[in-house]
PDB file of N, CA and C in Angstrom:
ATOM      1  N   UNK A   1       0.848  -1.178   0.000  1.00  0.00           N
ATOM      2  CA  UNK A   1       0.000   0.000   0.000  1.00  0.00           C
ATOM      3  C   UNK A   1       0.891   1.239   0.000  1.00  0.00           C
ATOM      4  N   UNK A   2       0.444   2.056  -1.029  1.00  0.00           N
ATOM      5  CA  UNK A   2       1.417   3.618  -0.967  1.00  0.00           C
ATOM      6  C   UNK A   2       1.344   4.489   0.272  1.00  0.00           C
ATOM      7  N   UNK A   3       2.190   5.189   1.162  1.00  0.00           N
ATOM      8  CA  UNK A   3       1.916   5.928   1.967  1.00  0.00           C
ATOM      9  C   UNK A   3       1.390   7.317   1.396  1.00  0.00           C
ATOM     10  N   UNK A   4       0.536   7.555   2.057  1.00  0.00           N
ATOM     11  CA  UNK A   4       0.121   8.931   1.983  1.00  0.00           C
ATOM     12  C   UNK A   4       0.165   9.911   2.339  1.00  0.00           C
ATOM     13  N   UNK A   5       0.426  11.101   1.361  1.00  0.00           N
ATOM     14  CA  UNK A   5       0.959  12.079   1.889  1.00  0.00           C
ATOM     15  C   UNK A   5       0.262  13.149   3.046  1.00  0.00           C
ATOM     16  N   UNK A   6       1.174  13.718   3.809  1.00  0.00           N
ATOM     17  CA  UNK A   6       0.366  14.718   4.476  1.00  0.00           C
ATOM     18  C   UNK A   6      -0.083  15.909   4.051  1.00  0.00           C
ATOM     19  N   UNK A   7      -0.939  16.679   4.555  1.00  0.00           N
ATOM     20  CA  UNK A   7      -1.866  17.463   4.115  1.00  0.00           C
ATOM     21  C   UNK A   7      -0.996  18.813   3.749  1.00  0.00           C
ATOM     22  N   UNK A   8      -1.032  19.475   2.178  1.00  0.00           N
ATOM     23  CA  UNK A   8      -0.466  20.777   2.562  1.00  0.00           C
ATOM     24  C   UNK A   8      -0.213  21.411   3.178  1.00  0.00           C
ATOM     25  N   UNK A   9       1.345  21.816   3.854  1.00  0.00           N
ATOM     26  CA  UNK A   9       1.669  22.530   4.842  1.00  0.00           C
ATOM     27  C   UNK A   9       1.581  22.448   6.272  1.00  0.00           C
ATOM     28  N   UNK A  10       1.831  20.863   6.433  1.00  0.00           N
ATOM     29  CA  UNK A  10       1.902  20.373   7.286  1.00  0.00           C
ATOM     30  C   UNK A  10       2.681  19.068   7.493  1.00  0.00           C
ATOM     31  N   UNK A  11       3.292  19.670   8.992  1.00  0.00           N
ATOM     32  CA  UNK A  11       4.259  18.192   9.247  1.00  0.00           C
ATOM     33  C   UNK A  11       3.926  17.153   9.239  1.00  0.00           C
ATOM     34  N   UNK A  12       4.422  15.968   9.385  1.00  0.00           N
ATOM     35  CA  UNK A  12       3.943  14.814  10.157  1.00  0.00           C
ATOM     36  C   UNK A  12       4.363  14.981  11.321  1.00  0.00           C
ATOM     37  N   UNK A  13       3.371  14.870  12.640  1.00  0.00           N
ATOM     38  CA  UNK A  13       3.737  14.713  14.087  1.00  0.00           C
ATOM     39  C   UNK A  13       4.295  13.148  14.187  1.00  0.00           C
ATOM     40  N   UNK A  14       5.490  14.230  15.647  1.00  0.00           N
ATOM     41  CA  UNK A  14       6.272  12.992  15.875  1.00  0.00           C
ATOM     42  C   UNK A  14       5.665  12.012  16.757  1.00  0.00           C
ATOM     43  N   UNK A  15       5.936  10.992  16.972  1.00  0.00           N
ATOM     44  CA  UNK A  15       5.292   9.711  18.274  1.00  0.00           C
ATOM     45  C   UNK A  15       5.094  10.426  19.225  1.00  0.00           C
ATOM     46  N   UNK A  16       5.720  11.140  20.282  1.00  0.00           N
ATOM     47  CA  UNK A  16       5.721  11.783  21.110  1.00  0.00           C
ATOM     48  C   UNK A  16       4.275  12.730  20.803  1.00  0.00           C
ATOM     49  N   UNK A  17       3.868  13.702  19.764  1.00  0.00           N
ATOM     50  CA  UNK A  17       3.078  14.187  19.720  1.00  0.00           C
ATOM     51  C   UNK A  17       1.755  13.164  19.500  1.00  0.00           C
ATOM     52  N   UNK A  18       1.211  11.960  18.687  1.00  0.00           N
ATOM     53  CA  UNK A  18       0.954  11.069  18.877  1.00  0.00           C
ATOM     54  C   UNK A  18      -0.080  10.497  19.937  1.00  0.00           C
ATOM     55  N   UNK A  19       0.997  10.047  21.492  1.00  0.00           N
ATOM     56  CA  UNK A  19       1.318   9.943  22.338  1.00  0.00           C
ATOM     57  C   UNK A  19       0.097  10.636  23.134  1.00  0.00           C
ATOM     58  N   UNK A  20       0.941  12.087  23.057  1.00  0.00           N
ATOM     59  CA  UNK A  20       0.088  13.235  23.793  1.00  0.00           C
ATOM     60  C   UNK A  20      -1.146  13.218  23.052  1.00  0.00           C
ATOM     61  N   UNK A  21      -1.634  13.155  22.072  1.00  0.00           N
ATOM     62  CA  UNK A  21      -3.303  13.010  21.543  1.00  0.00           C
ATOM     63  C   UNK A  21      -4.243  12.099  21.956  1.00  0.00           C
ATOM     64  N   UNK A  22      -3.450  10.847  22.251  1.00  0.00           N
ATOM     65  CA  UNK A  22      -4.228   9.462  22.183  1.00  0.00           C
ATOM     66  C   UNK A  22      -4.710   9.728  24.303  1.00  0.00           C
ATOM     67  N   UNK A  23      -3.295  10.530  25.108  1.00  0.00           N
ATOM     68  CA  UNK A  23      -3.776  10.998  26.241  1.00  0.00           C
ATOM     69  C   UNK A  23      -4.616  12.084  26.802  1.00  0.00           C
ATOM     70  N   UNK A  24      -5.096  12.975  25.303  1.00  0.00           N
ATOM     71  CA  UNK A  24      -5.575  13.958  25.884  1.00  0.00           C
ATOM     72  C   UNK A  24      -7.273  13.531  25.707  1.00  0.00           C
ATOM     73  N   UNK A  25      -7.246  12.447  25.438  1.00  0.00           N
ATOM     74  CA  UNK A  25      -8.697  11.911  25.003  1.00  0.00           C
ATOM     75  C   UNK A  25      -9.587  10.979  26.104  1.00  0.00           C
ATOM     76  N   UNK A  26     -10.569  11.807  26.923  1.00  0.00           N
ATOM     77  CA  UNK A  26     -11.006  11.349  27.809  1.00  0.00           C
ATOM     78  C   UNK A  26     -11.556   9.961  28.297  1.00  0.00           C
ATOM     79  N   UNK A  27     -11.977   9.081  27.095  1.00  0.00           N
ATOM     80  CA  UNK A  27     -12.451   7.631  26.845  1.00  0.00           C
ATOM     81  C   UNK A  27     -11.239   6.878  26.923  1.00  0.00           C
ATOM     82  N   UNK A  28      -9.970   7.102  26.773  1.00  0.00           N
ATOM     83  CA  UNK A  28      -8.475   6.565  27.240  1.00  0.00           C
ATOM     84  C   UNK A  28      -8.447   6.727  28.517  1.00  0.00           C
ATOM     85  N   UNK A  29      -7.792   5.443  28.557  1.00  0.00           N
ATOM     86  CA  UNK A  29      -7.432   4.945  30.015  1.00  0.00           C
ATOM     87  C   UNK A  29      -5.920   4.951  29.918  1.00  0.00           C
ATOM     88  N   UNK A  30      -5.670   4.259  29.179  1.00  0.00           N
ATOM     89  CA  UNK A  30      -3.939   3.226  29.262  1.00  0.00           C
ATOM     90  C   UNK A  30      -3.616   3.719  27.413  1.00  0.00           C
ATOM     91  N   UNK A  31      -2.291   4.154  27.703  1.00  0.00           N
ATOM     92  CA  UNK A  31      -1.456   4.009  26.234  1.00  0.00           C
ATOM     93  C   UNK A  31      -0.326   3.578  26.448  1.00  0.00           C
ATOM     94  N   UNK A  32      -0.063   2.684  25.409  1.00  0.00           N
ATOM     95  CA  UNK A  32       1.301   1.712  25.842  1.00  0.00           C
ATOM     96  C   UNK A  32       2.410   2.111  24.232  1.00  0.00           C
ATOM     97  N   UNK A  33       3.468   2.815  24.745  1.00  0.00           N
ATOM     98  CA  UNK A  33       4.291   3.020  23.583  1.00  0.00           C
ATOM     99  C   UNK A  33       5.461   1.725  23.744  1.00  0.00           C
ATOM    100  N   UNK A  34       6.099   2.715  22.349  1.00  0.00           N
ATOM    101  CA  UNK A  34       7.578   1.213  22.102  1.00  0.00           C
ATOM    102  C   UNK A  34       8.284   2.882  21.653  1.00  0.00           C
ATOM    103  N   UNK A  35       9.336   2.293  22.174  1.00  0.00           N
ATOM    104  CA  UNK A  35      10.766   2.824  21.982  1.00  0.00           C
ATOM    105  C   UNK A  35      11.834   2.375  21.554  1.00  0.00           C
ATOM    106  N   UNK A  36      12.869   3.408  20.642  1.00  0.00           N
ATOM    107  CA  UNK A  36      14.068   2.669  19.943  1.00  0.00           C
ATOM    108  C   UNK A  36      15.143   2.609  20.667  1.00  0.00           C
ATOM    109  N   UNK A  37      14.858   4.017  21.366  1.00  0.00           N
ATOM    110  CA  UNK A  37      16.434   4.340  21.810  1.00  0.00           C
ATOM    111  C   UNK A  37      16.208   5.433  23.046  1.00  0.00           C
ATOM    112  N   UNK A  38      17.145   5.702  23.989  1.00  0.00           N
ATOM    113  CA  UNK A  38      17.131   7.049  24.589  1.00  0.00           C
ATOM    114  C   UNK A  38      16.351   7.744  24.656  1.00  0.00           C
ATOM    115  N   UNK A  39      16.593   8.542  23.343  1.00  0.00           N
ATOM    116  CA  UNK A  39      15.913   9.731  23.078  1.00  0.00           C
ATOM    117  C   UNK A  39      14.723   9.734  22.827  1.00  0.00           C
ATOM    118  N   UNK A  40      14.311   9.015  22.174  1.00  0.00           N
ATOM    119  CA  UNK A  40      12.929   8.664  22.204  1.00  0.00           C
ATOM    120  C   UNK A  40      12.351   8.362  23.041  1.00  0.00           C
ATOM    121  N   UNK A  41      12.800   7.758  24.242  1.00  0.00           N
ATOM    122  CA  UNK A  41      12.386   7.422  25.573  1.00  0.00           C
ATOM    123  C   UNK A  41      11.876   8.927  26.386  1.00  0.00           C
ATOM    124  N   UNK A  42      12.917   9.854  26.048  1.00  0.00           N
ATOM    125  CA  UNK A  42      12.828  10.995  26.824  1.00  0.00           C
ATOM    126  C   UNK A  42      11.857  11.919  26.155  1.00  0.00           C
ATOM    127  N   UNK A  43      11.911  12.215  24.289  1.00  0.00           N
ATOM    128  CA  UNK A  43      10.724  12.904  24.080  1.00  0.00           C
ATOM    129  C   UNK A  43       9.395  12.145  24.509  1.00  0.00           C
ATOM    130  N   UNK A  44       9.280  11.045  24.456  1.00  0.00           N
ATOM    131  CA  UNK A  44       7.557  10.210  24.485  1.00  0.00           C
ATOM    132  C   UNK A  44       7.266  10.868  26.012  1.00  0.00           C
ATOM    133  N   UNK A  45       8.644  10.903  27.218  1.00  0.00           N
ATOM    134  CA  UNK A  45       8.230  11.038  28.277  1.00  0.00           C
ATOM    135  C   UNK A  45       7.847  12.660  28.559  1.00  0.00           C
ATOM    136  N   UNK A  46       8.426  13.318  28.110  1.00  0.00           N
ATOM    137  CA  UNK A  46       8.263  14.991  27.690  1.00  0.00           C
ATOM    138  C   UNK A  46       7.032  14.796  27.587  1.00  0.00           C
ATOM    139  N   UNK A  47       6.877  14.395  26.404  1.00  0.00           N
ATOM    140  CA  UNK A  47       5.289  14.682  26.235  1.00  0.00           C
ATOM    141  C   UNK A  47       4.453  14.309  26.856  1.00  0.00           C
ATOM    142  N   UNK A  48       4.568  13.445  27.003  1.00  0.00           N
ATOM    143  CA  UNK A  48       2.716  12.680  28.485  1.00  0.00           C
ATOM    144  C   UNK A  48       2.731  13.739  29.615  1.00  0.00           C
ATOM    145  N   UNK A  49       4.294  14.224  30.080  1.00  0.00           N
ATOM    146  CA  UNK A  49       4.231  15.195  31.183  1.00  0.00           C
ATOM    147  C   UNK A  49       3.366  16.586  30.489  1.00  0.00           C
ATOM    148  N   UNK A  50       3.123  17.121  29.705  1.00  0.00           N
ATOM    149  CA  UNK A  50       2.430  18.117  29.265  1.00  0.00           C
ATOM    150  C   UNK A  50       1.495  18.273  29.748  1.00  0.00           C
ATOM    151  N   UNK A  51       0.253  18.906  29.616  1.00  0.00           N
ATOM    152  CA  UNK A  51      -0.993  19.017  29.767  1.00  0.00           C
ATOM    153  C   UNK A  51      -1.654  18.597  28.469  1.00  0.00           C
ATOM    154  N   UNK A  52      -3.065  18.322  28.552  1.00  0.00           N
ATOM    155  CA  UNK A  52      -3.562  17.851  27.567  1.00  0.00           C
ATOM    156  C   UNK A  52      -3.203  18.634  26.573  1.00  0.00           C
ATOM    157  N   UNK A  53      -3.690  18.530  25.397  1.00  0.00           N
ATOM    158  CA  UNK A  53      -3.780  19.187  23.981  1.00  0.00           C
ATOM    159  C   UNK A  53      -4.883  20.295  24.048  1.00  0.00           C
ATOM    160  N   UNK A  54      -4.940  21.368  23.330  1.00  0.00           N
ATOM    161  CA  UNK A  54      -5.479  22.366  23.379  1.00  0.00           C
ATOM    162  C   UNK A  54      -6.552  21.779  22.429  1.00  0.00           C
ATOM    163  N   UNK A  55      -7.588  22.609  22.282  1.00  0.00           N
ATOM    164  CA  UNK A  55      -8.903  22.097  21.721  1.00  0.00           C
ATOM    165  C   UNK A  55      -8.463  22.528  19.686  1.00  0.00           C
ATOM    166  N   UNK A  56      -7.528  23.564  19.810  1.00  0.00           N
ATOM    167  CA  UNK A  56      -6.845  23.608  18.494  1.00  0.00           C
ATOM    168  C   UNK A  56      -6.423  22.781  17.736  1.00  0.00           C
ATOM    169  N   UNK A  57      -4.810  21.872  18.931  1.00  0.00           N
ATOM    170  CA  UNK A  57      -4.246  20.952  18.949  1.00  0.00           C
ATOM    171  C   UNK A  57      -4.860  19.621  18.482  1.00  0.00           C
ATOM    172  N   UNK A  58      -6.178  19.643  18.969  1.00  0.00           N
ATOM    173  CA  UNK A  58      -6.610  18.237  18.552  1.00  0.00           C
ATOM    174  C   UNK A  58      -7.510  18.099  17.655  1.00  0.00           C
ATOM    175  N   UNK A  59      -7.830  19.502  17.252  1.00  0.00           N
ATOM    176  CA  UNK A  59      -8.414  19.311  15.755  1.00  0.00           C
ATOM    177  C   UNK A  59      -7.462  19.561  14.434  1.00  0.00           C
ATOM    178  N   UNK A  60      -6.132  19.891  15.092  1.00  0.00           N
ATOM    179  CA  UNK A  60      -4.833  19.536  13.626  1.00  0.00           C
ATOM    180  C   UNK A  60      -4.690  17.816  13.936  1.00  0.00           C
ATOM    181  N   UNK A  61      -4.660  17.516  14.922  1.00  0.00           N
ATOM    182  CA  UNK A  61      -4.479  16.003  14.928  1.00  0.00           C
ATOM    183  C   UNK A  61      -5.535  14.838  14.321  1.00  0.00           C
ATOM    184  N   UNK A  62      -6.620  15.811  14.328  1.00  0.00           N
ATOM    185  CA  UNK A  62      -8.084  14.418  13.930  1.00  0.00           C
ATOM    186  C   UNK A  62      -7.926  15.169  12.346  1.00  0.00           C
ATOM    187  N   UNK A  63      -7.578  16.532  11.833  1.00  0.00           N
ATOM    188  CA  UNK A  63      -7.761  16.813  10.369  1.00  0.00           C
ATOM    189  C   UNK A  63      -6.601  15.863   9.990  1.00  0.00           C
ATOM    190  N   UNK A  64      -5.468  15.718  10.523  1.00  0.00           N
ATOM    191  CA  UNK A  64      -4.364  14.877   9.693  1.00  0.00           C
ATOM    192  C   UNK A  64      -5.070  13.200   9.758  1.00  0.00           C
ATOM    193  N   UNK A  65      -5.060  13.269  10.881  1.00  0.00           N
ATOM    194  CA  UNK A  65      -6.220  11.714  10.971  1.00  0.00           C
ATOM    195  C   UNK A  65      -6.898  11.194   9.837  1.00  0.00           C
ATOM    196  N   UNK A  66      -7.635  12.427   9.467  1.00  0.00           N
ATOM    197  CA  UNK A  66      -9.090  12.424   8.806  1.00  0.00           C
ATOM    198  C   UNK A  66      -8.623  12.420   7.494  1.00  0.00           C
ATOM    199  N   UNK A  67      -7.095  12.793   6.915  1.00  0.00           N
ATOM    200  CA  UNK A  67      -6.849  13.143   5.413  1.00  0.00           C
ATOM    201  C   UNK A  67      -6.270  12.162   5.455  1.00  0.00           C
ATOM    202  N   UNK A  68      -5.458  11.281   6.182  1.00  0.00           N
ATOM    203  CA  UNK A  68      -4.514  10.148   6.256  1.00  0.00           C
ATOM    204  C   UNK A  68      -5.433   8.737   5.952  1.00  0.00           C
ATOM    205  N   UNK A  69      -6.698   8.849   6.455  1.00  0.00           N
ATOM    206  CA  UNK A  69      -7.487   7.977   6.578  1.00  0.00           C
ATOM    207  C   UNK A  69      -8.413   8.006   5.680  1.00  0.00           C
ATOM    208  N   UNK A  70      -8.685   9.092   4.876  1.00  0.00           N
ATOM    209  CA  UNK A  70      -9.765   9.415   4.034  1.00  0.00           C
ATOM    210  C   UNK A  70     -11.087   9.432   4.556  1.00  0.00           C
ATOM    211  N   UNK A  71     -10.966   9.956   5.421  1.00  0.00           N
ATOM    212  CA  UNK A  71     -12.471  10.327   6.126  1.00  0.00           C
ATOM    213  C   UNK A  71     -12.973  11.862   5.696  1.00  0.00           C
ATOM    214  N   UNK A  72     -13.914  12.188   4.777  1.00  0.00           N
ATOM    215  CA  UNK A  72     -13.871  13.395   4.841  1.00  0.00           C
ATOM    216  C   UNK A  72     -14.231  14.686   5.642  1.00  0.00           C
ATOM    217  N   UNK A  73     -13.679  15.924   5.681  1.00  0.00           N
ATOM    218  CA  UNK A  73     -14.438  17.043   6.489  1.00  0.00           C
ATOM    219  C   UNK A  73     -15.427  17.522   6.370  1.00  0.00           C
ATOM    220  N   UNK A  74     -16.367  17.815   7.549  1.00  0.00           N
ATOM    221  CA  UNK A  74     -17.244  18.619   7.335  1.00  0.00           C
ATOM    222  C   UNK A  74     -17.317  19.693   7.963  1.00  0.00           C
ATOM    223  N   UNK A  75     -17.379  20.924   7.423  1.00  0.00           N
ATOM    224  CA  UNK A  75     -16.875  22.316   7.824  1.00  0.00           C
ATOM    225  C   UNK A  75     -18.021  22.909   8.060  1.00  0.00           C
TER     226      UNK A  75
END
């Protein structure tokens, strides 16, 4: 299957950001990551320490969701 690209003018978020989405979502209980190395250990942990995602934040995360997945918007 081809990967698909992300949405004009926009990154792909890293695991760590990810991470922080799947926790800022109240019906979550438990998220269980994997790590390669170190550093990755330390951003994934950065991030859970945050505060949730801003109500902004998690509608760039469900629009990349939503274009990645082909779900379309409704505006």
């Amino acid at each position: 299957m081809a990967q698909k690209k992300m949405p004009p003018g926009i990154s792909a978020p890293r695991a760590a950001d990810c991470y922080r989405y799947v926790l800022s979502r109240p019906e979550v209980d438990v998220c269980m990551m994997g790590v390669r190395n170190k550093e990755m250990l330390r951003d994934n942990l950065q991030a859970i320490e945050k505060a949730p995602m801003t109500p902004e934040e998690l509608e760039k995360m469900k629009m990349i969701g939503d274009h990645l997945y082909g779900k379309p918007r409704v505006t």
